[in-house]
Protein backbone atom coordinates (compact mmCIF):
# COMPACT_ATOMS: atom_id res chain seq x y z
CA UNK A 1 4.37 18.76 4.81
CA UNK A 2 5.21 16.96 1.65
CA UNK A 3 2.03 14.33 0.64
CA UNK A 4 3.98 10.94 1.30
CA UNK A 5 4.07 8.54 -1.68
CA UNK A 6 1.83 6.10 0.37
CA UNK A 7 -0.88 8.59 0.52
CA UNK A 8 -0.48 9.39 -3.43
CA UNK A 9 -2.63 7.85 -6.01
CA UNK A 10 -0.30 5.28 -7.68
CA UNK A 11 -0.54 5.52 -11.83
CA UNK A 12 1.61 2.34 -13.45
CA UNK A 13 3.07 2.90 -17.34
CA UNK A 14 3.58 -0.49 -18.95
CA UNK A 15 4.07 -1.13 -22.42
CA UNK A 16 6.57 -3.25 -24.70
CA UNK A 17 9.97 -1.51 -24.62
CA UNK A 18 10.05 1.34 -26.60
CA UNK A 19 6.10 2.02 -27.19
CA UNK A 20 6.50 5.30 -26.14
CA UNK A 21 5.79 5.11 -22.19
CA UNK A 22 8.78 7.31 -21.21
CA UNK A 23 7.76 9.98 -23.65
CA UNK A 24 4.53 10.20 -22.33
CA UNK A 25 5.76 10.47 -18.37
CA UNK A 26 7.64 13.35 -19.44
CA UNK A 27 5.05 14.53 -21.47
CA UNK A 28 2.41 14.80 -18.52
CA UNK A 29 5.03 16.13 -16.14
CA UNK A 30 5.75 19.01 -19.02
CA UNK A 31 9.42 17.88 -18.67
CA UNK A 32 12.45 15.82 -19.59
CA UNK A 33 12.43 13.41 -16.60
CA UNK A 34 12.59 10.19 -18.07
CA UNK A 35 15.17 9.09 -20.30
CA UNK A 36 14.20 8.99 -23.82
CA UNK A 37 15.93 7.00 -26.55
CA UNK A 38 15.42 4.92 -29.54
CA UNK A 39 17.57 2.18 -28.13
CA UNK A 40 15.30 -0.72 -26.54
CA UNK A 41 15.72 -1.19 -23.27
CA UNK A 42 16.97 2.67 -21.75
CA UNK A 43 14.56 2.17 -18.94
CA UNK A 44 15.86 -0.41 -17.25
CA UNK A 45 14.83 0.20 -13.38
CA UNK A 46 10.78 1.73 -12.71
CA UNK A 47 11.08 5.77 -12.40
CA UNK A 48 9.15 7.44 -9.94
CA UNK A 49 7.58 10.99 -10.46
CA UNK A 50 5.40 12.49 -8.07
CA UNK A 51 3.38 15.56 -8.67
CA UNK A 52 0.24 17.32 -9.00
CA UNK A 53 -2.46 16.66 -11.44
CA UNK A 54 -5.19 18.42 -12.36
CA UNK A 55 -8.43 16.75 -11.81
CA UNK A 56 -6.70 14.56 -9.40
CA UNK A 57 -4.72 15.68 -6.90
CA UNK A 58 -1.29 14.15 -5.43
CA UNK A 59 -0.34 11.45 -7.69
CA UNK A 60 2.94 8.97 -7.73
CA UNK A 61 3.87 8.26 -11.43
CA UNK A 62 5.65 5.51 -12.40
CA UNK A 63 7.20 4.52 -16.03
CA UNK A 64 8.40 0.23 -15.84
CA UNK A 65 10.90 -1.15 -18.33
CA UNK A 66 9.74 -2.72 -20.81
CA UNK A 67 7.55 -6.01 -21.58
CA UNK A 68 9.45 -8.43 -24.53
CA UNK A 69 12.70 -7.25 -23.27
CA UNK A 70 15.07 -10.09 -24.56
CA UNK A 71 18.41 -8.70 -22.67
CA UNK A 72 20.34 -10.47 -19.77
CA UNK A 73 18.42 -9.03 -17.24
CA UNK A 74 15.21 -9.39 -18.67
CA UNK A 75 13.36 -11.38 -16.69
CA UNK A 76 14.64 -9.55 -13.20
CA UNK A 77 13.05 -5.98 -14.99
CA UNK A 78 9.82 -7.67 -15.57
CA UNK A 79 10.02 -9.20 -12.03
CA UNK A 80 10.22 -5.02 -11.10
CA UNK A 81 7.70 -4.23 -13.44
CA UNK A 82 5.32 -6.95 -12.04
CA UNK A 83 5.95 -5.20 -8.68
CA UNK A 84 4.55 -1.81 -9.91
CA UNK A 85 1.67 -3.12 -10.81
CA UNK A 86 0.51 -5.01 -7.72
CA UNK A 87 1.33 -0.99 -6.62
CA UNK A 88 -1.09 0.86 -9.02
CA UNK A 89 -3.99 2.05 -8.44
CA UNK A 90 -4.33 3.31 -12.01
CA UNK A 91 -2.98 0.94 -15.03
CA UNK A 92 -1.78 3.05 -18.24
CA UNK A 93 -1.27 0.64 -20.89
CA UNK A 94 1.25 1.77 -23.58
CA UNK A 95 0.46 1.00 -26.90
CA UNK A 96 2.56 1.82 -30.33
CA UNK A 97 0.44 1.56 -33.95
CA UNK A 98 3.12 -1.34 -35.26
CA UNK A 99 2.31 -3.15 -31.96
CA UNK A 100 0.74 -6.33 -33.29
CA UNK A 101 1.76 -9.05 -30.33
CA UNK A 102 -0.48 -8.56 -27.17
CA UNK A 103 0.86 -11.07 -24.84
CA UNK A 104 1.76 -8.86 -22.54
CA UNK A 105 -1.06 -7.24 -21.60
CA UNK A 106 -2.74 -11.00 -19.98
CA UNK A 107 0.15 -10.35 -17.52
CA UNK A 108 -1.40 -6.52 -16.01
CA UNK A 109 -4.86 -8.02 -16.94
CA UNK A 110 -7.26 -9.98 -14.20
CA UNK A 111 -6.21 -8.02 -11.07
CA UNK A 112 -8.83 -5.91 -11.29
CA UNK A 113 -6.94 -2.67 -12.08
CA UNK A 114 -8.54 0.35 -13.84
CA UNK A 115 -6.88 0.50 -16.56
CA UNK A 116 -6.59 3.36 -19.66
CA UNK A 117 -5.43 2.37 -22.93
CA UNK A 118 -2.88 4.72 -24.97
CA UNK A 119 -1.61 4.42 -28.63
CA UNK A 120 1.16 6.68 -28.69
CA UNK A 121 3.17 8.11 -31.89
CA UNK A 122 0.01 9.15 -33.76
CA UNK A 123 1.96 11.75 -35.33
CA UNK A 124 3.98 9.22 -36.85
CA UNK A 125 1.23 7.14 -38.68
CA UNK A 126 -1.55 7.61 -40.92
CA UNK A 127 -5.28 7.71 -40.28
CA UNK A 128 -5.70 3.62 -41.07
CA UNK A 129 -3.01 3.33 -39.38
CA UNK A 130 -4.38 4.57 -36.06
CA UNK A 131 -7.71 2.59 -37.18
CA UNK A 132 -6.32 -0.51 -37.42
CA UNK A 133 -4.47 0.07 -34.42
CA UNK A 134 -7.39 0.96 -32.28
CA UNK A 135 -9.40 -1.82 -33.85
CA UNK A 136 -6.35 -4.47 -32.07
CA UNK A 137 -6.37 -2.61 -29.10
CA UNK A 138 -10.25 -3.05 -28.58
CA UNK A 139 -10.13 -6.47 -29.57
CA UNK A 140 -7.65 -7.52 -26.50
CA UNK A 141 -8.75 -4.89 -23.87
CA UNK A 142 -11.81 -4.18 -24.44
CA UNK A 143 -11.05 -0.53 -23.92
CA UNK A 144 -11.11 2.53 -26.59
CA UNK A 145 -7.33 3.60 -26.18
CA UNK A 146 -6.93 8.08 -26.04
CA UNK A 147 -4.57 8.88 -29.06
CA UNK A 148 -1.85 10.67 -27.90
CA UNK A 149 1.52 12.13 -29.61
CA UNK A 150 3.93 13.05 -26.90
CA UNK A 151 5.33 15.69 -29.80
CA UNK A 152 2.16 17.64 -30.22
CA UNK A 153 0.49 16.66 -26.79
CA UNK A 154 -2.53 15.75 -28.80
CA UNK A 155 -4.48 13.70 -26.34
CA UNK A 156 -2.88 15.58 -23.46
CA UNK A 157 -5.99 16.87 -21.57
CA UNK A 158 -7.90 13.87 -22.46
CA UNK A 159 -5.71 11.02 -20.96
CA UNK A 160 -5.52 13.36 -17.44
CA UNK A 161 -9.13 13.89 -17.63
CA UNK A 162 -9.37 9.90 -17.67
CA UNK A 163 -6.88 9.51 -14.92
CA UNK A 164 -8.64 11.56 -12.82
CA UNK A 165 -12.26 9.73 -13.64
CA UNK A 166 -10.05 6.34 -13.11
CA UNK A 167 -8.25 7.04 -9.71
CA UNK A 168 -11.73 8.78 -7.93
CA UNK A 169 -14.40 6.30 -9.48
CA UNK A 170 -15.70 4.30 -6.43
CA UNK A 171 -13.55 6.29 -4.10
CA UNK A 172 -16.04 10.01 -3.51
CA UNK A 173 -15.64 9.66 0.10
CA UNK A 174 -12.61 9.87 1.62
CA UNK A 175 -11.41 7.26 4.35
CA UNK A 176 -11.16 8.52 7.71
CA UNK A 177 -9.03 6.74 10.23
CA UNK A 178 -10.77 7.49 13.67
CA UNK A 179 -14.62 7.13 11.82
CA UNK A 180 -17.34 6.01 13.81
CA UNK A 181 -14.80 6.15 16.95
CA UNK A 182 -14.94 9.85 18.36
CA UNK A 183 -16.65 12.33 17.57
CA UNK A 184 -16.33 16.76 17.80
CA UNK A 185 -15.55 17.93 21.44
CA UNK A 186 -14.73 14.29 22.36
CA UNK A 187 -11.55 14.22 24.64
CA UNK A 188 -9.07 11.62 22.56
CA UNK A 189 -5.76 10.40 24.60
CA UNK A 190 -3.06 9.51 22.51
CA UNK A 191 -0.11 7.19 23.84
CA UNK A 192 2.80 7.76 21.84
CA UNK A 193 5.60 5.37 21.85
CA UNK A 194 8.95 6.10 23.06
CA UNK A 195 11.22 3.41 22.57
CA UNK A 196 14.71 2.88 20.55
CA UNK A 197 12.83 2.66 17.38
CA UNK A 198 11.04 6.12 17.86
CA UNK A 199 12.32 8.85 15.75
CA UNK A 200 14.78 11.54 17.46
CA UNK A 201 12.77 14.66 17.62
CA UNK A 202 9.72 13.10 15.70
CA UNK A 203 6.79 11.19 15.44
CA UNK A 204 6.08 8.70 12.77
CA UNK A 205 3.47 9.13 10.03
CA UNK A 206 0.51 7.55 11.75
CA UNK A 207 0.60 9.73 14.88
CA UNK A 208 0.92 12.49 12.33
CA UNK A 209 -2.00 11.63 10.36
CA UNK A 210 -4.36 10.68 13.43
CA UNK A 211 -3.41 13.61 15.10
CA UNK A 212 -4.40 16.12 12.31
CA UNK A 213 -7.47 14.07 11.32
CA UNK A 214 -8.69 15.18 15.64
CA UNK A 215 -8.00 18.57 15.34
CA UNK A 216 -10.01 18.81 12.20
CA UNK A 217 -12.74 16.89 13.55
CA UNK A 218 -12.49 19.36 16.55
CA UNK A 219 -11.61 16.87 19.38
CA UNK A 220 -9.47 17.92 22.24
CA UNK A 221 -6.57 15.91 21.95
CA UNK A 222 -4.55 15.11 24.77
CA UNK A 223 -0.63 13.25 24.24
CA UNK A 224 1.10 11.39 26.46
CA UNK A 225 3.64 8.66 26.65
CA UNK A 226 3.57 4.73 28.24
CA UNK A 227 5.42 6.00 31.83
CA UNK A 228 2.96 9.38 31.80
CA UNK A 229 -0.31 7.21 31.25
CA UNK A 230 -1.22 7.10 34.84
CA UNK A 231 -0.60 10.88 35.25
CA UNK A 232 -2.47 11.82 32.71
CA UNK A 233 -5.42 9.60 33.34
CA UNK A 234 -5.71 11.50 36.47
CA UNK A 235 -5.34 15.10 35.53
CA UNK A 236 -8.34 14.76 33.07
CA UNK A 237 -11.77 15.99 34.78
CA UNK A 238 -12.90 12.63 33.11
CA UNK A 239 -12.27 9.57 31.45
CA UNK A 240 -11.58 10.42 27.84
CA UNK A 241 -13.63 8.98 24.39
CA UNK A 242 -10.97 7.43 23.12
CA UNK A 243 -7.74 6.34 23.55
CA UNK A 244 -5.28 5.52 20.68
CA UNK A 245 -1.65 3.84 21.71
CA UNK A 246 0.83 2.54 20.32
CA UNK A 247 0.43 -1.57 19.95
CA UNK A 248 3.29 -2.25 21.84
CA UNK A 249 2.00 -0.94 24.98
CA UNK A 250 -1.45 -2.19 24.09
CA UNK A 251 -1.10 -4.68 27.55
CA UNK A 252 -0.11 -1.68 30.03
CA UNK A 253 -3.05 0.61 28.93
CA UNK A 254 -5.58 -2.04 28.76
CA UNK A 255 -4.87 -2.10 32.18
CA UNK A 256 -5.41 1.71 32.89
CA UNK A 257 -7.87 1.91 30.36
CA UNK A 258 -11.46 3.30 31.83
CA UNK A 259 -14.48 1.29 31.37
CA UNK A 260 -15.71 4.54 29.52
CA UNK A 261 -13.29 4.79 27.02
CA UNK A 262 -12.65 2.55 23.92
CA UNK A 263 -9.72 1.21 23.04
CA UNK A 264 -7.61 0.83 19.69
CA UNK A 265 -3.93 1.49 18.21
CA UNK A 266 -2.40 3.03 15.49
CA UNK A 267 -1.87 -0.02 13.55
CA UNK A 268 -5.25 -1.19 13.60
CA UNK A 269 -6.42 2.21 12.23
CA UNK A 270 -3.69 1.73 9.86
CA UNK A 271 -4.65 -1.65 8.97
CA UNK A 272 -8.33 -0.76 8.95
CA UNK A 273 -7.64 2.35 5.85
CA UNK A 274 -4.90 0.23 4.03
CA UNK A 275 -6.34 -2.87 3.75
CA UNK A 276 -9.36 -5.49 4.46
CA UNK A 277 -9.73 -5.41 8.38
CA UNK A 278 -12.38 -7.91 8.88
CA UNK A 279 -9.58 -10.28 6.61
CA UNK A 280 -7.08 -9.24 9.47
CA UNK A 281 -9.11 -9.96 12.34
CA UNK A 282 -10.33 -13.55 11.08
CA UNK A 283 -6.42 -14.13 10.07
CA UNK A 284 -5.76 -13.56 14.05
CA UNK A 285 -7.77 -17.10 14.53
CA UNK A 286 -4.76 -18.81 13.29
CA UNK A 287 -3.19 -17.60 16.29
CA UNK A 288 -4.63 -19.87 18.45
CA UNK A 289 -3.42 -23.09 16.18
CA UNK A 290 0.66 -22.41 16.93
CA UNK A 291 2.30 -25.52 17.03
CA UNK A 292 5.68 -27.06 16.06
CA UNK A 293 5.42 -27.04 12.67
CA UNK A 294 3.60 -23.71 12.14
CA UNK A 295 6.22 -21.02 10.13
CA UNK A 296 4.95 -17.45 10.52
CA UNK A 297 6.07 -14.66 7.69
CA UNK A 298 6.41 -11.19 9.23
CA UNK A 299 6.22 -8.66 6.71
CA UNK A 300 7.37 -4.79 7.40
CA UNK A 301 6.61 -2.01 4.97
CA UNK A 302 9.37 0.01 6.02
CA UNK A 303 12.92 -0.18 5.18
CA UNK A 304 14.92 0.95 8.59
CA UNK A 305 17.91 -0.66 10.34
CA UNK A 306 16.40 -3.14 12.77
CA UNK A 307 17.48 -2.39 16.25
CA UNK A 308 17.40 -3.66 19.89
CA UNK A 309 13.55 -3.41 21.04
CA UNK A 310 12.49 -3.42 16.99
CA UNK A 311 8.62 -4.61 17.32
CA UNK A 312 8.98 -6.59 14.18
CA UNK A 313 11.80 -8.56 14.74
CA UNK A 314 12.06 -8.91 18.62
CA UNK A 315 8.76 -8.01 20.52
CA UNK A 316 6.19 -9.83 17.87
CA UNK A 317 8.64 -13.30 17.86
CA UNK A 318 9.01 -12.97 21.72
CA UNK A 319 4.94 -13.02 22.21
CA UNK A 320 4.96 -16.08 19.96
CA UNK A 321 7.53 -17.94 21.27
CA UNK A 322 5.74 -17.22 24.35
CA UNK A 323 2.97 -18.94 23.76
CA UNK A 324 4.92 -21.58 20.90
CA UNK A 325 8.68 -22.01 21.90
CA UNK A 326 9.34 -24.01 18.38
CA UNK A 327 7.51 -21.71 16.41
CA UNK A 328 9.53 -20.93 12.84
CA UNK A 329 9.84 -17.12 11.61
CA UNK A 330 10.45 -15.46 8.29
CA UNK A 331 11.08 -11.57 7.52
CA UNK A 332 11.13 -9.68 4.56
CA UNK A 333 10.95 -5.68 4.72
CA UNK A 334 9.82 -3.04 1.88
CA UNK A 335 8.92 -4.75 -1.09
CA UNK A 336 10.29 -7.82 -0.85
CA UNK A 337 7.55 -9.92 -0.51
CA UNK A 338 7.27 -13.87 -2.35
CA UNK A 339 6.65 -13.81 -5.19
CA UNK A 340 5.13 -17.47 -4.68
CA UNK A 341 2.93 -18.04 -0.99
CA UNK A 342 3.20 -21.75 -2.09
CA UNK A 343 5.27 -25.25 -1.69
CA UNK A 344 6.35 -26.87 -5.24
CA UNK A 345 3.60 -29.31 -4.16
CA UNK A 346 0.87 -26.57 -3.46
CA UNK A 347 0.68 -26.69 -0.02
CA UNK A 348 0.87 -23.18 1.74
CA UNK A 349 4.54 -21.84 3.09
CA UNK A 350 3.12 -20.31 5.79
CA UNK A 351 0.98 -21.17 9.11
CA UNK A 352 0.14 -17.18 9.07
CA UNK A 353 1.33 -13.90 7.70
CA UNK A 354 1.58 -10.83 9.84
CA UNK A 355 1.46 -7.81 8.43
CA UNK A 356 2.55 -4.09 10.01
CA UNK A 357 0.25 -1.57 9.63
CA UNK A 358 1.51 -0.61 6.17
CA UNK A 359 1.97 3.16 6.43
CA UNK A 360 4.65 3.14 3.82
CA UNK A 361 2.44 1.75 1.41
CA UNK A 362 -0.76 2.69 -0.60
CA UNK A 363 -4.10 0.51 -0.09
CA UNK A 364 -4.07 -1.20 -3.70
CA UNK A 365 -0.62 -3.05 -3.02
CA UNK A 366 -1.83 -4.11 0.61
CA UNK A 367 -4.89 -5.69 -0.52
CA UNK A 368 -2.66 -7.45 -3.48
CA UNK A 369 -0.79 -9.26 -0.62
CA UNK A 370 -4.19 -10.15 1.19
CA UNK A 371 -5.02 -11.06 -1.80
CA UNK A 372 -2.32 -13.47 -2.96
CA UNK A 373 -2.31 -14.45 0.84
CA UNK A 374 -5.97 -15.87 0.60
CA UNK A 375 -5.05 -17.69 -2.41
CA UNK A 376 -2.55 -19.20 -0.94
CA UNK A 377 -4.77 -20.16 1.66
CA UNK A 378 -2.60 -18.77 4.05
CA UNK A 379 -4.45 -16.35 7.04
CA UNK A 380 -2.95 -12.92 7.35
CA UNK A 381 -3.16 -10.18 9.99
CA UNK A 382 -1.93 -7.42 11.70
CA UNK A 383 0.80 -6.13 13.88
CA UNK A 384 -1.80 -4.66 16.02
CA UNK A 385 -4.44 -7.24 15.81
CA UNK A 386 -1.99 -9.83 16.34
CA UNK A 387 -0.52 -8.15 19.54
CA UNK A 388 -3.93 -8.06 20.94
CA UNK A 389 -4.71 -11.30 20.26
CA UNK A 390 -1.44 -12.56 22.10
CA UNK A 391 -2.34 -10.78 25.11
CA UNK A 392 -5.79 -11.65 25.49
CA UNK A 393 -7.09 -7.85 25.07
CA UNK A 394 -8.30 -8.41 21.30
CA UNK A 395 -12.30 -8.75 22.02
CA UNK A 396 -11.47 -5.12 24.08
CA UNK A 397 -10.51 -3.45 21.36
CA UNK A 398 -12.01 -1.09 18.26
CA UNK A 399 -11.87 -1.23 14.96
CA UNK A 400 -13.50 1.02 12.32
């Protein structure tokens, strides 16, 4: 299977229009993917290239248009752009040896982002040239760009050597959904959902992932679905480890669940590798404060056609309007997100945020929206979490 994007390390190119940044996407990818011209302004939408890079693995490359672009639609590009880089894991920042006005780089700068400098064009300019370019660079970044000429690939092996350094640094050990939860030869019961929203003929990405991540731990993993539960409770010679399910039937196998056996769902584990879980939990508090006034934002990662039973936009608002009939709801879905968590006045938009378990989407731009969330001031949690919490189950239930 195909590495999804979500699971890709995400590497952002930003520069000033025409500093070079398509040029050097198609120079990495060893071919003519991004368009190149000397007219400002040719990349007008980001352009996504995933791949396979030495030293790094699965990557998701993506060249922005343009900083400084002065054209109609300007400002909605760098609105894109911006987007890209609450994405990235890795931050390449474009620079050309004329480039004398740094003011866009304070707008990818403070987020925390590892970033790699890059003066392209070397082959165009002279050795004080490239000095006095470097000598700029360092004085705003801090950072000793790699010289790089996308016609000679000078600089080539150097820059991937640095993405690869950049995208593993802090990150040797790789996350495991189920850790500290089972264990090899423990029996692990998985309740898959089966609903109008579940795939014809497959099962979505986090089954897919939890299920291989068992079998290579070497647990014996047993499936069933919500009506099978009680069946397949009592075939088993004994209560299994573990038992993963699906959040919207979190209330139904709480109920069936053995005292032996802990308890989570697939969009906590989610939650728990995509983003800050103990943020998540304590966001769940707010829960408990519903009132008239209180607006909740639900936020989806994924981009499908809601339909009748959708946990997002039916299930989740009928549990709060359960316990809040006036309660006020907001969606957005994919990457539509505010770009402002705040009131002209500075007060917070939102009573809560609640967040689904983010599959679709790499770590780096979850924890951006916790981020901008707390802020804002405004709690956030989790599809998961919060469905626990609403039925009273939540102090029952794992986390990693």
């Amino acid at each position: 299977m195909q590495t999804p994007d979500s699971m890709r390390i995400a590497i952002g190119i930003f520069g000033r229009t025409n500093s070079g940044k398509s040029s050097l996407l198609n120079a990495i990818a060893d071919q003519n993917f991004s368009i190149v011209s000397d007219k400002k302004g040719t990349t007008t939408d980001p352009v996504r290239k995933a791949m396979e890079l030495p030293g790094t693995g699965a990557v998701l490359f993506t060249d922005t248009a343009g900083f400084c672009d002065d054209g109609e639609l300007g400002v909605l590009r760098e609105e894109k752009t911006l987007q890209v880089l609450d994405k990235s894991d890795v931050v390449l920042a474009v620079f050309s040896c004329e480039e004398t006005n740094f003011d866009w780089v304070k707008k990818i700068s403070g987020k925390g982002k590892k970033l790699i400098c890059v003066l392209t064009k070397t082959d165009c300019a002279d050795s004080k040239e490239i000095e006095d370019a470097k000598k700029r660079i360092f004085s705003v970044t801090q950072t000793e760009p790699v010289l790089f000429s996308a016609v000679t690939k000078k600089g080539l092996s150097e820059l991937v050597k640095k993405i690869g350094e950049a995208a593993h640094h802090g990150h040797e050990e790789e996350f495991a959904l189920t850790h500290g939860l089972c264990k090899k030869n423990d029996t692990v019961l998985l309740v898959m959902p089966q609903d109008i929203q579940a795939p014809k003929g497959r099962l979505i990405l986090p089954q897919v992932r939890v299920m291989r991540e068992l079998l290579d731990k070497k647990c014996i993993v047993v499936s069933c679905t919500g009506d099978t539960l009680e069946q397949t409770l009592s075939s088993l010679c004994k209560a299994p480890q573990l038992i993963i399910t699906d959040s919207q039937l979190f209330s139904k196998v709480h109920e069936l669940c053995p005292k032996e056996s802990k308890l989570t769902s697939f969009s906590i584990l989610m939650a728990a590798e995509k983003g800050n879980i103990d943020d998540f939990i304590k966001g769940a508090a707010a829960l408990d404060n519903l009132c008239s006034e209180s607006r909740i934002l639900i936020a989806e990662a994924c981009t499908h056609v809601p339909q009748k039973e959708d946990i997002g936009r039916e299930k989740i608002p009928a549990l709060l309007r359960k316990k809040c009939p006036s309660v006020k709801i907001d969606f957005v879905r994919g990457t539509d997100f505010p770009s402002s968590l705040v009131n002209s006045d500075g007060s917070a938009r939102y009573s809560l945020i609640i967040h689904c378990g983010a599959c679709m989407f790499n770590r780096e731009y979850v924890l951006q929206r916790q981020a901008a969330a707390k802020k804002a001031k405004i709690p956030m949690t989790n599809y998961g979490i919060a469905i626990a919490k609403l039925t009273g189950i939540l102090s029952d239930v794992f986390v990693n």
